[in-house]
Protein backbone atom coordinates (compact mmCIF):
# COMPACT_ATOMS: atom_id res chain seq x y z
CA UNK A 1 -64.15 137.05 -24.50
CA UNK A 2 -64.48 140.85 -24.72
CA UNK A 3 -67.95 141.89 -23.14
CA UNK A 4 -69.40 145.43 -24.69
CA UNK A 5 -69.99 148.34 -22.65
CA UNK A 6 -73.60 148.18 -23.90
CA UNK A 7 -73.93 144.35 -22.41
CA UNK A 8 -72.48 145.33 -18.90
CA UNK A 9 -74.86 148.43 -18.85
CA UNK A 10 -77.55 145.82 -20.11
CA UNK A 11 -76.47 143.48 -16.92
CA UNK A 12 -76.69 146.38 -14.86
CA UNK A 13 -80.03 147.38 -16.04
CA UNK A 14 -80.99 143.77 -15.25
CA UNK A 15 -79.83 144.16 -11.81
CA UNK A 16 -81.78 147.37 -11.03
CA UNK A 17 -84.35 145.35 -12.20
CA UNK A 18 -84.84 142.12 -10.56
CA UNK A 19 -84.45 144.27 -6.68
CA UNK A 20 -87.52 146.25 -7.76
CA UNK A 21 -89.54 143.06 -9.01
CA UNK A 22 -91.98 142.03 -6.20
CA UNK A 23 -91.61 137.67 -6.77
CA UNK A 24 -89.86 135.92 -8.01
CA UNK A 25 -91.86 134.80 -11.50
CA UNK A 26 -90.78 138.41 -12.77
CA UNK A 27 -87.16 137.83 -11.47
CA UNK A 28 -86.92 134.03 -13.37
CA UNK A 29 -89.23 136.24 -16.50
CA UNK A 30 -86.31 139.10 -17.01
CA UNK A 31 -83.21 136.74 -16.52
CA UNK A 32 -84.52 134.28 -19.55
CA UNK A 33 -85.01 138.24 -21.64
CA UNK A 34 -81.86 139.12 -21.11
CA UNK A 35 -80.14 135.43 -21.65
CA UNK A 36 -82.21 135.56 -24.87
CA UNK A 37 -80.99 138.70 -26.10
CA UNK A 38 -77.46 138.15 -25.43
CA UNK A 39 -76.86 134.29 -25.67
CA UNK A 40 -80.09 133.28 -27.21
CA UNK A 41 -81.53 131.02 -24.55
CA UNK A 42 -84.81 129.49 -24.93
CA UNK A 43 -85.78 127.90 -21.49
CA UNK A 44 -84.65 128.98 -17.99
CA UNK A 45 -84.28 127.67 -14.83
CA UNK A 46 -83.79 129.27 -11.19
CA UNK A 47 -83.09 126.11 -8.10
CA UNK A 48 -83.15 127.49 -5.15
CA UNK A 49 -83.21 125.68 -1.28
CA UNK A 50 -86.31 126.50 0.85
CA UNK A 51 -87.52 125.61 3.98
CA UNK A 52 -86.06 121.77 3.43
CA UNK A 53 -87.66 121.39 -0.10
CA UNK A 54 -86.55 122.61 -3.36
CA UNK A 55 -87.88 125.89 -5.16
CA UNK A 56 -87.62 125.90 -9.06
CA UNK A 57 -88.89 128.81 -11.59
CA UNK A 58 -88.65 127.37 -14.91
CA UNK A 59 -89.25 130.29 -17.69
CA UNK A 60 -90.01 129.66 -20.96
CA UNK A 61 -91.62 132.18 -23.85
CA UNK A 62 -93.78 134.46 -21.43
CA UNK A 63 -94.73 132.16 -18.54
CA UNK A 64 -92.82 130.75 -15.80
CA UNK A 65 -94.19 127.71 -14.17
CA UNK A 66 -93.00 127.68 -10.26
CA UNK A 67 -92.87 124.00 -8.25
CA UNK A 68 -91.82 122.38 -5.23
CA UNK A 69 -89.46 119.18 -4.35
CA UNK A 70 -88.59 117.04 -1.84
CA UNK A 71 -85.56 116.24 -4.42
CA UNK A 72 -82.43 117.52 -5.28
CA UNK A 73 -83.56 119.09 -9.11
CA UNK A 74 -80.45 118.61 -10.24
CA UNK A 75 -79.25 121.03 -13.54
CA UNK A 76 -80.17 118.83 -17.04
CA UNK A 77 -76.21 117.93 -18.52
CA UNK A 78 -76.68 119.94 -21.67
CA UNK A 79 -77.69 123.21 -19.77
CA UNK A 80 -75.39 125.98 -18.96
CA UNK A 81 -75.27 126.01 -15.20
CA UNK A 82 -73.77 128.83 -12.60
CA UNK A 83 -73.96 127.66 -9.22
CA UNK A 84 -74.98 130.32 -6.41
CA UNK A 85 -72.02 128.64 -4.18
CA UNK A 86 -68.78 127.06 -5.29
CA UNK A 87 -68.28 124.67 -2.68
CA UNK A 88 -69.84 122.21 -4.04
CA UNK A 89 -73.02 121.76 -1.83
CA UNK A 90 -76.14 121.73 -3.11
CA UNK A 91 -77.96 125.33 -2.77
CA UNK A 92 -79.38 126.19 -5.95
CA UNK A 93 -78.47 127.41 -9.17
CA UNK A 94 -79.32 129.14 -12.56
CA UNK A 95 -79.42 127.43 -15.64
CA UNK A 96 -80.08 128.46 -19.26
CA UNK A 97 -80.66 126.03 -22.68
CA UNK A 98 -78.00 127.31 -25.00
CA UNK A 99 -75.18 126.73 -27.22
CA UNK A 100 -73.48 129.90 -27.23
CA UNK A 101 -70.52 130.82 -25.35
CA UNK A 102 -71.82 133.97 -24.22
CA UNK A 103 -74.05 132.32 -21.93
CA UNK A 104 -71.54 131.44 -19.54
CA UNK A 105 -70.71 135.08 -19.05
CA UNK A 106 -74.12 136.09 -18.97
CA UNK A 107 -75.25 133.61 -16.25
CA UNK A 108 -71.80 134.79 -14.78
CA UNK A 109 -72.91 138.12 -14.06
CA UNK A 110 -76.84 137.28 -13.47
CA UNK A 111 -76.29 134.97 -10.65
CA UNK A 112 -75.44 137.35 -8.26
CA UNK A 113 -78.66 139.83 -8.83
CA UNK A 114 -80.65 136.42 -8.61
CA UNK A 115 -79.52 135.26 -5.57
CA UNK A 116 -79.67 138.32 -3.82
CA UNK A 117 -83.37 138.65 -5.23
CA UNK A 118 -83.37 135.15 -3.56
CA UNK A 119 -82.24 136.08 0.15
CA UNK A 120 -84.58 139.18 -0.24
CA UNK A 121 -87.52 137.22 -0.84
CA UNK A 122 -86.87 135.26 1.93
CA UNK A 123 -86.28 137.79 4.38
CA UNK A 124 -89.55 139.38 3.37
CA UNK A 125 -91.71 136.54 3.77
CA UNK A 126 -89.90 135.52 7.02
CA UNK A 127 -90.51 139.58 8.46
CA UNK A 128 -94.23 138.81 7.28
CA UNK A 129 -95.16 135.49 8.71
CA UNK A 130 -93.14 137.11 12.18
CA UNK A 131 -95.37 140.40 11.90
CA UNK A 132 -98.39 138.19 11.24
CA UNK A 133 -97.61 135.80 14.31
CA UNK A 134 -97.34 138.73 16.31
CA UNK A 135 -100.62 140.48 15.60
CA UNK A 136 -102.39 136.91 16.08
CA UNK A 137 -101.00 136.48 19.38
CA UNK A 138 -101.90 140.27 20.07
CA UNK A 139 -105.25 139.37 18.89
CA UNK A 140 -105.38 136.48 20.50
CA UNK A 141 -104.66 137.70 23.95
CA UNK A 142 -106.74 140.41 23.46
CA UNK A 143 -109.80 138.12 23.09
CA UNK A 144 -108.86 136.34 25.96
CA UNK A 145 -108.35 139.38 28.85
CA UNK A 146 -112.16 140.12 27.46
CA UNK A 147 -113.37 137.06 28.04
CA UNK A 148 -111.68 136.82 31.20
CA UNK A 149 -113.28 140.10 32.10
CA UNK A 150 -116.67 138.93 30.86
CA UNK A 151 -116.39 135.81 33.28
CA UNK A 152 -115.21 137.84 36.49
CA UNK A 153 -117.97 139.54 35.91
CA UNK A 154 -120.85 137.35 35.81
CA UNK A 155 -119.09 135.80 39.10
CA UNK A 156 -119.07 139.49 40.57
CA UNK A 157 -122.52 140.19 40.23
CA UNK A 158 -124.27 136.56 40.24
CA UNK A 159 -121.95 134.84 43.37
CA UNK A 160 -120.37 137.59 45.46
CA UNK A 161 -122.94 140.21 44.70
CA UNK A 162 -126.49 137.79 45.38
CA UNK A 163 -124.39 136.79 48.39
CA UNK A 164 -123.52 140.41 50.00
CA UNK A 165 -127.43 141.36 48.80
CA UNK A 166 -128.44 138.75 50.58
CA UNK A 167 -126.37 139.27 54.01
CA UNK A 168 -127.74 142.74 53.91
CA UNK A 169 -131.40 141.64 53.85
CA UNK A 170 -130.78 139.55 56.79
CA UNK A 171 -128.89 142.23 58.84
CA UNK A 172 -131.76 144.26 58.05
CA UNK A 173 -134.48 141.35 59.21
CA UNK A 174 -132.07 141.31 62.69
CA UNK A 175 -132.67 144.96 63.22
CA UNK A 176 -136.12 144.88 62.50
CA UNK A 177 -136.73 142.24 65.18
CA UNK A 178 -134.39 143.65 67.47
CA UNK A 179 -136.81 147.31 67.33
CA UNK A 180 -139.77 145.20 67.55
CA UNK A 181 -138.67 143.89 71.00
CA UNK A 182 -137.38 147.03 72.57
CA UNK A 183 -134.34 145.89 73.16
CA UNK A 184 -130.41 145.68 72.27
CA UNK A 185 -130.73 149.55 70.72
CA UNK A 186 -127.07 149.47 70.86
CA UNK A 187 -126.69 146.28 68.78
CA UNK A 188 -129.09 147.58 66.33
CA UNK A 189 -126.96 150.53 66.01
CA UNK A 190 -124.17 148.67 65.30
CA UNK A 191 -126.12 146.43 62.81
CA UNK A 192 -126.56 149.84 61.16
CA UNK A 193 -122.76 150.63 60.49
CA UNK A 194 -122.90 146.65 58.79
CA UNK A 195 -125.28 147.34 56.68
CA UNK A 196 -123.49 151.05 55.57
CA UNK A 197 -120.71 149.03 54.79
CA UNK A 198 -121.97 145.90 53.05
CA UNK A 199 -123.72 148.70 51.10
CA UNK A 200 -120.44 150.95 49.96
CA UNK A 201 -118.75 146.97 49.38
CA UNK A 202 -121.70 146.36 46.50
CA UNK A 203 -121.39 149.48 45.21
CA UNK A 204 -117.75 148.90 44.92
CA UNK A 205 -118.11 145.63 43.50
CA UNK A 206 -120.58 146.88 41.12
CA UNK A 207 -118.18 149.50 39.79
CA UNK A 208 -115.63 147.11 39.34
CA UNK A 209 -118.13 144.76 37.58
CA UNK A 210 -119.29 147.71 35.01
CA UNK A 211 -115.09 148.37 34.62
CA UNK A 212 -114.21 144.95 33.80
CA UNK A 213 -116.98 144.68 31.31
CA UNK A 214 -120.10 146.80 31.23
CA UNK A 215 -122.92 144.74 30.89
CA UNK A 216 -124.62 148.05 29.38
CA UNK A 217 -122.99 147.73 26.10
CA UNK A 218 -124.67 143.94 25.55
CA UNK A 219 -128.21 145.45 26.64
CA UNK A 220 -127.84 149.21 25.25
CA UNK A 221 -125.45 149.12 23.09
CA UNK A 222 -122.13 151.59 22.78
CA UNK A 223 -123.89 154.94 22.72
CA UNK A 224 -125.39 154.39 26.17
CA UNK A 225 -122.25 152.62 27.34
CA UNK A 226 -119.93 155.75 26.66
CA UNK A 227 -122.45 158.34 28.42
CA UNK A 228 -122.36 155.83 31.56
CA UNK A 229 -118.70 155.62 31.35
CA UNK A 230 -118.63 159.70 31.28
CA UNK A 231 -120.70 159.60 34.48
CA UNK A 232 -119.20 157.34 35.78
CA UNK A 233 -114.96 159.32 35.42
CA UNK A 234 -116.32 162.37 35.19
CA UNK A 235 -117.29 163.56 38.82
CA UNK A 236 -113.96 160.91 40.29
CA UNK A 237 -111.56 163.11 38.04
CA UNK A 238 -113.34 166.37 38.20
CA UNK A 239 -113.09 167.06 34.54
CA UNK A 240 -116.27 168.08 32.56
CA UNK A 241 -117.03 165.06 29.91
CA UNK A 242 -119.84 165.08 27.35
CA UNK A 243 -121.35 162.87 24.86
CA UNK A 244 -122.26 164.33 21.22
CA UNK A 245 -123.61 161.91 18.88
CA UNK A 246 -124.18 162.47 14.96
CA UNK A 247 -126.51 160.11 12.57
CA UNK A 248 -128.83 157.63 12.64
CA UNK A 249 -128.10 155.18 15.83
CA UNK A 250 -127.78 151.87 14.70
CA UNK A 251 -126.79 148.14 16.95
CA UNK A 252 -123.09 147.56 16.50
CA UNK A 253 -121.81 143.70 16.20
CA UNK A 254 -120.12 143.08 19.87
CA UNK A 255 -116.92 143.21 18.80
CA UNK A 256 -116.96 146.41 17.38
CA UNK A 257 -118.54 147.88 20.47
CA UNK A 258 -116.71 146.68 22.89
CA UNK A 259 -113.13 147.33 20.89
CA UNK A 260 -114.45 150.95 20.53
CA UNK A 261 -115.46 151.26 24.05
CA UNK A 262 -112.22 149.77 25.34
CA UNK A 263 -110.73 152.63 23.23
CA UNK A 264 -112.37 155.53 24.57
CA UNK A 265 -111.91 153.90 28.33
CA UNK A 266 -108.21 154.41 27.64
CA UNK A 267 -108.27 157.77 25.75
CA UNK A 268 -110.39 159.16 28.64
CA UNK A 269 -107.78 157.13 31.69
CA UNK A 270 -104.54 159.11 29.39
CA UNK A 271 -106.46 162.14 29.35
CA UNK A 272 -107.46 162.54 32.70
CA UNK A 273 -103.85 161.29 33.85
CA UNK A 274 -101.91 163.42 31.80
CA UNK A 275 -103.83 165.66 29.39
CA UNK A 276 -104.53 168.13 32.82
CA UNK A 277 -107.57 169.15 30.88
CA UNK A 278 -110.36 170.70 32.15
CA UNK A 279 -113.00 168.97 29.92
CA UNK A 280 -113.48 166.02 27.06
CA UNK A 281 -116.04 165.24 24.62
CA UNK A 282 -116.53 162.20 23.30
CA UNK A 283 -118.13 162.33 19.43
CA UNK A 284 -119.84 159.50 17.91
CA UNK A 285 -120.32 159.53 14.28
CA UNK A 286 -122.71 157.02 12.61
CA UNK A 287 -122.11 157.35 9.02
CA UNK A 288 -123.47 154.82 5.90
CA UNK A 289 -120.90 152.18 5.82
CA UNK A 290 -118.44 153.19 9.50
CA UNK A 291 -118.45 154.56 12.69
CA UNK A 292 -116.58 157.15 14.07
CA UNK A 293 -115.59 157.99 17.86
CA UNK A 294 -113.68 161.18 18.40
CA UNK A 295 -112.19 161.53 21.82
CA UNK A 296 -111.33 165.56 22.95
CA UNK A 297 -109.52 167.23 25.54
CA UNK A 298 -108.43 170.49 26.28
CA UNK A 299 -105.36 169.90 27.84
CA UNK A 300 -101.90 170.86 27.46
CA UNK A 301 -101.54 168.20 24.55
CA UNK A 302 -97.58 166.57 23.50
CA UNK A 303 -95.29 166.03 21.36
CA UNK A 304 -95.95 163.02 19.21
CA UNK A 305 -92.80 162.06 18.14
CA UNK A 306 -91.78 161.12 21.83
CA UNK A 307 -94.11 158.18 21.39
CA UNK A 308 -92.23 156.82 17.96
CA UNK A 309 -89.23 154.93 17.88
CA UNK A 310 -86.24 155.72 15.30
CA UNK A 311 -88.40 153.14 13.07
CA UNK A 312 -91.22 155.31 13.16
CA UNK A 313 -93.07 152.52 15.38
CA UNK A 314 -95.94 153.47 17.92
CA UNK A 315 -93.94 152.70 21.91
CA UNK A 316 -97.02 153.84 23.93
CA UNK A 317 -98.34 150.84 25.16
CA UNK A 318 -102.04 152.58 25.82
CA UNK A 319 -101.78 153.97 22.10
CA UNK A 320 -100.34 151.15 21.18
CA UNK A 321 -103.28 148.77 22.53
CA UNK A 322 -105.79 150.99 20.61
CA UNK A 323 -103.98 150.59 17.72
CA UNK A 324 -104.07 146.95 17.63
CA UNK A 325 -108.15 146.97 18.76
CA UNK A 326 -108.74 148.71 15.83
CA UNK A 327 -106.58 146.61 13.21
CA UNK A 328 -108.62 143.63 15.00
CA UNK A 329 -112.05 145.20 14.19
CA UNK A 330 -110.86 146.34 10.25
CA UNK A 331 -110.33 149.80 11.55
CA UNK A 332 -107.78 152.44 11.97
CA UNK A 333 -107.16 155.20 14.89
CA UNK A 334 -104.97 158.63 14.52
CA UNK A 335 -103.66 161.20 17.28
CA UNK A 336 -104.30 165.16 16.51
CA UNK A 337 -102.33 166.64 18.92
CA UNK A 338 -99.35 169.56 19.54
CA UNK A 339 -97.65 171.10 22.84
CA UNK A 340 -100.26 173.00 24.32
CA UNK A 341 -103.20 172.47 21.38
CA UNK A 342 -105.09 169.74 23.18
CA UNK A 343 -105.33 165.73 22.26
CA UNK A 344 -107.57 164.12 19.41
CA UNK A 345 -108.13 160.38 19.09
CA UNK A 346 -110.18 159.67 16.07
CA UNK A 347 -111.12 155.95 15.80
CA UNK A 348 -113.01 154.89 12.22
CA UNK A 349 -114.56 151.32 11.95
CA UNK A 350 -115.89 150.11 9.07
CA UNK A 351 -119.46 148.76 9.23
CA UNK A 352 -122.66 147.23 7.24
CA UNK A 353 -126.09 146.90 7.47
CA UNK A 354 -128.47 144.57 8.27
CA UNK A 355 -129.96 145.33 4.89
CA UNK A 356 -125.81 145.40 3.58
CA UNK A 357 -125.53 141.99 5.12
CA UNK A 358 -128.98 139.80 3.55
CA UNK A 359 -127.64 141.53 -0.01
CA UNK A 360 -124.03 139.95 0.52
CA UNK A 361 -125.53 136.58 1.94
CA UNK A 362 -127.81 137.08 -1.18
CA UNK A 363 -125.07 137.93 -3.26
CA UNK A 364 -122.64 134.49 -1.84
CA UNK A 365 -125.50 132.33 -2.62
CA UNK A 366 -126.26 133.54 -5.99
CA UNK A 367 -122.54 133.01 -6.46
C-alpha cells in the first residue's frame, strides 16, 4: 500500500513527539491519536516487560488506564498486533482495535518510537533510584561520622578527661604534702613538670573534644559556636577571622546547626590551606523563613572549573561534602570565586518558626 508523504511526516511528527513526552500515559495517549486518524482505532494497548511483571497502558477516548501483571497479557486475537521483537519471545507489544489495513503500517512505523520511549523510561528511572541510593547512603553515613563524633566525645570529656582531672588533683595533693614536710624538694619539682604536662594533655584532649563535636552548639547555639571556632583557627593559622551577624538571632533545629557549622569548619580548613589569605569573615544572615552563612577570604582565589568534571559534576571532595550537608538540611551552597579575586561560600537553609511550626501543626490537624 502506498503511504502519503503527509502520513510519514505525520509518523515523524509522532516520533518527535513521544521522546519529548515525560511518561508513558502521554506516549500510549498520542499513539491511539495518531492510529485514530490514520486507521481509525478506538482502543490501544502498549505490553511492555518490567522488572519480572508485566506493564500495560491501555488508551481509550482521553484516558489511559496503566496496570501491573504477574501474567503474560497476551494481545486479544482480533487486535492488530506489532511485536517490539520478532523472535518470538515474549517482550511486549503494541496493539490497536481496528479493521483497516492501514493499521498494520501504522503500528509498523509506531513501534519503534514506542519502544525506544520504553528503554528511555527505564533508563531514567533506573539513573534515579541509583542517584537516590547514593544520596541516602551519603546521608546516611553522614549521620553516622556525627554520631560517632558525638559519642567520642562524651567518652573524651566524661572517662579520659574526669580521669586525667583527677590524676592532676592528686599529683597536686603529693606536692602539697611533700612542702609541708620539708622534704624531697627535688621530687616535688619533678611532680611539677607532671602536672605541666597532664595539663597541656587536657587541653589537648579538650580541643579535640570541641573539634569532633562542639558541645557549644547544643548549649549556645551556632552563632556562639562559629565565633569559638574563629578563636579557636584563628591565632593556630595566623589569619585574621571575624564574625558579622545580621537579624534577629533565633535557636536553629540541631541539624541545621551542626550541618552549617560543619560547613564553615571546612570552608575556613580550605581557606587557611590554600586560599593564602590574610583574613576571613564569616557572615550570618538570619532572615524570615532561612539562614544564611557567608564564608570570606582574601586570598588568591581559583579557577572553578578545575573542580568540575566534563559532566559538569562537583570532584572536590571538601566542596563536595558541603554540598551534600546542605541537600540533607533542604538547602543549597554556591562558590564566588576567580584567580586572584578571593573565595565566597554562601550557604542558604531554609527555616520556620516556632510560631511557623504551631500554625502548620494547626494547619495538619484542621486538615
Amino acid at each position: 500500500m502506498d503511504i502519503s508523504r503527509e502520513n510519514v511526516a505525520l509518523i515523524g511528527r509522532f516520533g518527535r513527539t513521544v521522546a519529548q513526552s515525560s511518561d508513558m500515559s502521554s506516549v500510549a495517549l498520542e499513539a491511539l491519536k495518531l492510529t485514530r486518524k490514520l486507521a481509525a482505532a478506538t482502543e490501544l494497548r502498549v505490553v511492555n516487560a518490567s522488572a519480572g511483571r508485566w506493564k500495560e497502558w491501555h488508551a481509550s477516548g482521553r484516558r489511559v488506564r496503566e496496570s501491573e501483571t504477574l501474567e503474560w497479557p497476551s494481545p486479544s486475537p482480533a487486535a492488530r498486533t506489532v511485536r517490539f521483537e520478532t523472535s518470538g519471545e515474549q517482550y511486549g507489544f503494541v496493539s490497536v482495535s481496528s479493521d483497516t489495513e492501514e493499521a498494520e503500517w501504522v503500528l509498523e512505523l509506531m513501534a519503534p518510537h514506542i519502544a525506544a520511549a520504553l528503554t528511555l523510561f527505564a533508563a531514567i528511572r533506573q539513573a534515579q533510584k541509583s542517584a537516590v541510593s547514593e544520596a541516602e547512603l551519603v546521608r546516611a553515613a553522614l549521620r553516622a561520622r556525627e554520631e560517632e563524633r558525638r559519642r567520642i566525645t562524651h567518652e573524651l570529656h566524661d572517662d579520659v578527661g574526669q580521669t586525667i582531672a583527677a590524676l592532676k588533683l592528686k599529683v597536686k595533693l603529693v606536692q602539697d604534702r611533700i612542702r609541708k614536710n620539708g622534704s624531697g624538694r627535688n621530687a616535688a619539682d619533678e611532680l611539677d613538670e607532671v602536672r605541666e604536662g597532664i595539663g597541656s594533655l587536657l587541653s589537648r584532649i579538650r580541643d579535640l573534644s570541641h573539634t569532633l563535636y562542639p558541645r557549644i552548639l547544643d548549649t549556645l547555639g551556632l552563632v556562639p559556636a562559629l565565633r569559638n571556632l574563629a578563636e579557636q583557627v584563628s591565632d593556630p593559622a595566623g589569619i585574621r577571622i571575624r564574625c558579622e551577624v545580621q537579624g534577629e538571632l533565633r535557636p536553629l533545629e540541631e541539624n541545621i546547626a551542626v550541618a552549617l557549622y560543619r560547613c564553615c569548619q571546612e570552608s575556613l580548613s580550605n581557606a587557611i590551606r590554600h586560599s593564602g589569605a590574610s583574613s576571613v569573615t564569616i557572615r550570618i544572615l538570619f532572615a524570615p523563613s532561612e539562614v544564611l552563612v557567608i564564608v570570606e577570604d582574601d586570598g588568591g582565589g581559583f579557577d572553578p572549573r578545575r573542580y568540575y568534571d566534563s559532566a559538569g559534576k562537583l570532584m572536590s571532595s571538601g566542596f563536595w561534602t558541603i554540598r551534600q550537608r546542605m541537600s540533607d538540611v533542604g538547602g543549597s551552597f554556591r562558590i564566588g570565586t576567580a584567580t586572584g579575586r578571593g573565595t565566597s561560600i554562601g550557604m542558604v537553609v531554609p527555616t520556620t518558626t516556632k510560631e511557623e511550626d504551631k500554625q502548620n501543626g494547626n494547619d495538619n490537624r484542621k486538615n
